[in-house]
Protein backbone atom coordinates (compact mmCIF):
# COMPACT_ATOMS: atom_id res chain seq x y z
CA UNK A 1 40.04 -14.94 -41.24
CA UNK A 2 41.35 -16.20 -37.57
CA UNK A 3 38.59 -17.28 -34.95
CA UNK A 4 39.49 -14.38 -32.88
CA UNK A 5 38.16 -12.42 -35.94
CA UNK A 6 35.20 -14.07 -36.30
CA UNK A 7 34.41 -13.95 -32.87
CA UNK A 8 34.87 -10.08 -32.32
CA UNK A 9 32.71 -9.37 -35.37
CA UNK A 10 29.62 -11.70 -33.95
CA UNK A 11 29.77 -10.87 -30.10
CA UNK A 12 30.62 -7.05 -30.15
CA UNK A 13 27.59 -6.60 -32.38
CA UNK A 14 25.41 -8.67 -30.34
CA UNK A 15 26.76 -7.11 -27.34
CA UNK A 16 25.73 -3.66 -28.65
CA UNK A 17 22.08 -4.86 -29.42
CA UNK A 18 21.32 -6.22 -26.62
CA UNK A 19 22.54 -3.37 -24.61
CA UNK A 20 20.49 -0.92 -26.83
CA UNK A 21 17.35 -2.88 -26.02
CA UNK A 22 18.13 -3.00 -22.61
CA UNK A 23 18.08 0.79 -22.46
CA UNK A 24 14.97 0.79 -25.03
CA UNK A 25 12.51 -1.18 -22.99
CA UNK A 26 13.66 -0.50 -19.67
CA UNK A 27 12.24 2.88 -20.35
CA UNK A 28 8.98 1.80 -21.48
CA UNK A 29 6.30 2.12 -18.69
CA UNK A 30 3.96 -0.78 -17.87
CA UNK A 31 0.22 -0.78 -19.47
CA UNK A 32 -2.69 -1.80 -17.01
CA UNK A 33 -5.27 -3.86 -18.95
CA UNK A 34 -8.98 -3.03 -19.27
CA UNK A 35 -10.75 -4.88 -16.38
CA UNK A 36 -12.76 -7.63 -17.49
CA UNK A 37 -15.88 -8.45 -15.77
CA UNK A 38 -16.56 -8.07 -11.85
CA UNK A 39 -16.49 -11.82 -9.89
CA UNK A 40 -16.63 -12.64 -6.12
CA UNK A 41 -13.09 -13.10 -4.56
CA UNK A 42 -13.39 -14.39 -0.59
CA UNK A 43 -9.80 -15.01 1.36
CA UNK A 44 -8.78 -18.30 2.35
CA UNK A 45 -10.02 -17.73 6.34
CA UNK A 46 -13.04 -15.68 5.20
CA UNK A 47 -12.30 -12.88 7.06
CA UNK A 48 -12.44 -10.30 3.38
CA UNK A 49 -14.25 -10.50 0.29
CA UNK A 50 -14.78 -7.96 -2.35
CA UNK A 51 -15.57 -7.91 -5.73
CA UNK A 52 -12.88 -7.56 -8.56
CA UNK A 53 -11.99 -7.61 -12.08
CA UNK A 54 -11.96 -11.21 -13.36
CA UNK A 55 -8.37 -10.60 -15.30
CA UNK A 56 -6.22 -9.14 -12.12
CA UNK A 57 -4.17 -11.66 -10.30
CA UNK A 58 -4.78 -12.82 -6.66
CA UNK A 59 -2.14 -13.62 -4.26
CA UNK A 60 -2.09 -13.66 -0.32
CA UNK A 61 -1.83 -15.41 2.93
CA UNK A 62 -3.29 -15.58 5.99
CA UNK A 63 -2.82 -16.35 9.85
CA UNK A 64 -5.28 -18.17 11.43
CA UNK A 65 -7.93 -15.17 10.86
CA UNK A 66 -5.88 -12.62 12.95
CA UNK A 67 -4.11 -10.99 10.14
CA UNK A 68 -4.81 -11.54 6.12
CA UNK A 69 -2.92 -9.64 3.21
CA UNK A 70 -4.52 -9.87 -0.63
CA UNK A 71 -1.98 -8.48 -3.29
CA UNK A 72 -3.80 -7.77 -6.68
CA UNK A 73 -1.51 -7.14 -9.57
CA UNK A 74 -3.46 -6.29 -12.67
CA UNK A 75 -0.06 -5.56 -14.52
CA UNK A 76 3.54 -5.23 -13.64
CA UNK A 77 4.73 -2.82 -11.75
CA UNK A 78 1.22 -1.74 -10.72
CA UNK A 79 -0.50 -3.53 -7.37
CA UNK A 80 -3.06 -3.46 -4.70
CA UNK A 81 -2.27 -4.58 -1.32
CA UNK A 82 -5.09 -5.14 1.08
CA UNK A 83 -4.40 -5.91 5.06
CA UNK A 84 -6.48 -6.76 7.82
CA UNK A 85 -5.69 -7.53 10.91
CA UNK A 86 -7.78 -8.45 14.52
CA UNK A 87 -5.35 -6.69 16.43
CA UNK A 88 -5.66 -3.26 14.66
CA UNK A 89 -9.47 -3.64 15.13
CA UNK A 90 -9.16 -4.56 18.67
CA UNK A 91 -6.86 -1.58 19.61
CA UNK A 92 -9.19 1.00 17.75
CA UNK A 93 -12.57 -0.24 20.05
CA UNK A 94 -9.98 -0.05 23.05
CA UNK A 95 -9.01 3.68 21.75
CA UNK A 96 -12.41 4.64 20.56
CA UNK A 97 -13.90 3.65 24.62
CA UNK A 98 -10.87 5.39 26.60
CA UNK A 99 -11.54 8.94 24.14
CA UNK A 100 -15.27 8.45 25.29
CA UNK A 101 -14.19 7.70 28.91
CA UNK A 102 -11.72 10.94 28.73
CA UNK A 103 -13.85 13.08 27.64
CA UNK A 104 -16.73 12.65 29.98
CA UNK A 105 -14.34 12.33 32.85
CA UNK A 106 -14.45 15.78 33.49
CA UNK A 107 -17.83 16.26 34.15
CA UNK A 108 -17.87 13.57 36.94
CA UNK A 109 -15.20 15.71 39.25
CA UNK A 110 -16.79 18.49 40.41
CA UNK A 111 -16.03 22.11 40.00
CA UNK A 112 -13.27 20.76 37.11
CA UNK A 113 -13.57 22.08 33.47
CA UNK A 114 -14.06 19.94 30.71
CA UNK A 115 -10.74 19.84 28.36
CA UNK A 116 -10.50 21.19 24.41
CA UNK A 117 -7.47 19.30 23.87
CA UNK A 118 -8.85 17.26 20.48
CA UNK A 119 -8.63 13.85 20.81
CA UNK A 120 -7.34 11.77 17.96
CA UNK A 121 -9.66 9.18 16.55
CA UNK A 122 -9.03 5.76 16.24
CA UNK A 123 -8.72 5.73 12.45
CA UNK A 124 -6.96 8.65 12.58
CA UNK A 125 -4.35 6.95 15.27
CA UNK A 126 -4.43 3.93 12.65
CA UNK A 127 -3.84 5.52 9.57
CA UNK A 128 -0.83 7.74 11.30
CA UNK A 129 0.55 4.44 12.71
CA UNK A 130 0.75 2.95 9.15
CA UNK A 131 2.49 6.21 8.02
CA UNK A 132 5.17 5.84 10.32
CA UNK A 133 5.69 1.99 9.09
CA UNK A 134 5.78 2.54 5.60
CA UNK A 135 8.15 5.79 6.71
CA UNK A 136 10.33 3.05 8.36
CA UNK A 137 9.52 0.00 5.34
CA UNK A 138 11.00 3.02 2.72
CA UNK A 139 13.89 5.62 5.05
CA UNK A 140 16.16 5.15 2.26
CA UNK A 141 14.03 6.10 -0.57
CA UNK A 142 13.05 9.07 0.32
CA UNK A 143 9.05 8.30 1.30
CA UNK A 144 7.27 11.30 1.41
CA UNK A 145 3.31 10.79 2.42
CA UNK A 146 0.85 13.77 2.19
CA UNK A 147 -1.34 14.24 5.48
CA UNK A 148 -4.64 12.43 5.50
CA UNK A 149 -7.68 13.03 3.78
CA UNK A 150 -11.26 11.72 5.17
CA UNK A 151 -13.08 9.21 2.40
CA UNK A 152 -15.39 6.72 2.79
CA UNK A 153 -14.78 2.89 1.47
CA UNK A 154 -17.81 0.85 1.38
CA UNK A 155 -19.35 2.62 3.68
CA UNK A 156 -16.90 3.13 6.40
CA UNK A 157 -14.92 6.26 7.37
CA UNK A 158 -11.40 6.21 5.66
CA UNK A 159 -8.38 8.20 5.58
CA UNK A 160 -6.48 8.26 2.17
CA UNK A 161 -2.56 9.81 1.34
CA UNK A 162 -0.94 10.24 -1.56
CA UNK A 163 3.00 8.86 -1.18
CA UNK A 164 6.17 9.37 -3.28
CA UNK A 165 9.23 7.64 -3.00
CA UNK A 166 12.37 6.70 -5.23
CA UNK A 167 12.48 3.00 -6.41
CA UNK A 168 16.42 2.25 -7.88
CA UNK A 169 16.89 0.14 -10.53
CA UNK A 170 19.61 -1.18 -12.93
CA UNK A 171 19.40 2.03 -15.55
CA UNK A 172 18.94 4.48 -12.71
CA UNK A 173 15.75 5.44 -10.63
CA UNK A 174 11.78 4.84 -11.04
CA UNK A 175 9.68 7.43 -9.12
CA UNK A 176 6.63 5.83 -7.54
CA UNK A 177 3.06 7.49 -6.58
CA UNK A 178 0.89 5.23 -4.69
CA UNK A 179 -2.22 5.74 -2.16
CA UNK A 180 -2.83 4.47 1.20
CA UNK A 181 -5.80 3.92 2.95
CA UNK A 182 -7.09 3.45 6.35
CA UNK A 183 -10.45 2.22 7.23
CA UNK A 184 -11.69 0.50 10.21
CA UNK A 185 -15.04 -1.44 10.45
């Protein structure tokens, strides 16, 4: 038997195998792993801490306590990202003041009428801003985000939506659900 022989009848084998596993587990879908018990997790700067499950990984970064992001990954494929920023904060109190100005402002002209155009509150200026960025992050896979829904998150008024959007990979598409939440404190 030549070497050319023995070649084709290792390699086109192997070839096929791995090519059937390739197909095999890329279809699989990711398990997420019981959480383990609850422990204190505080940010580099300080500026967030929350409790979470002892076996989900901790990543992030942080810039001089204007603007933190914590990703928790409890499994692949599947992760928590968790933002704060100064900024955001600062440009709610300045929104939350000029809707309070506004609306009292008729009442100091006289004879004038006061408005019933509804003014949009901070969070809900907040959460719509972050729509439009992820809109932006994911135009070319097709994010679709449902409107709004009031929640609360530790105690603080929150806005939650369900998204969609298409996530390509090497043996075709993934379709990915996710939430996003707004909350201001």
């Amino acid at each position: 038997m030549s070497h050319v022989a023995l070649y084709r009848l290792v390699w086109i084998p192997s070839a096929i195998a791995i090519l059937c596993m390739l197909a095999l587990f890329s279809q699989q879908s990711a398990t997420v792993p019981e959480p383990e018990e609850m422990v204190a997790y505080t940010s580099s700067d300080h500026s967030t801490s929350f409790q979470k499950p002892k076996n989900w990984k901790v990543g992030g970064l942080s810039l001089h306590s204007i603007a933190s992001a914590i990703v928790l990954e409890p499994a692949r494929y599947t992760r928590l990202e968790i933002t704060s920023d100064l900024t955001g904060s600062l440009i709610a109190d300045i929104n939350r003041s000029a809707n309070s100005q506004a609306s009292s402002l008729a009442a100091m002209i006289p004879g004038a009428k006061p408005t019933d155009a509804k003014l949009k509150s901070p969070l809900e200026s907040a959460h719509e801003t972050g729509g439009k960025v992820m809109e932006k992050l994911f135009k070319l896979k097709g994010y679709t985000e449902e409107a709004g829904k009031p929640t609360r998150i530790a105690g603080l008024d929150a806005l939650v939506s369900d998204f969609h959007l298409e996530e390509g990979g090497f043996m075709g598409s993934t379709e990915v659900h996710g939430r996003r939440f707004t909350a201001l404190g």
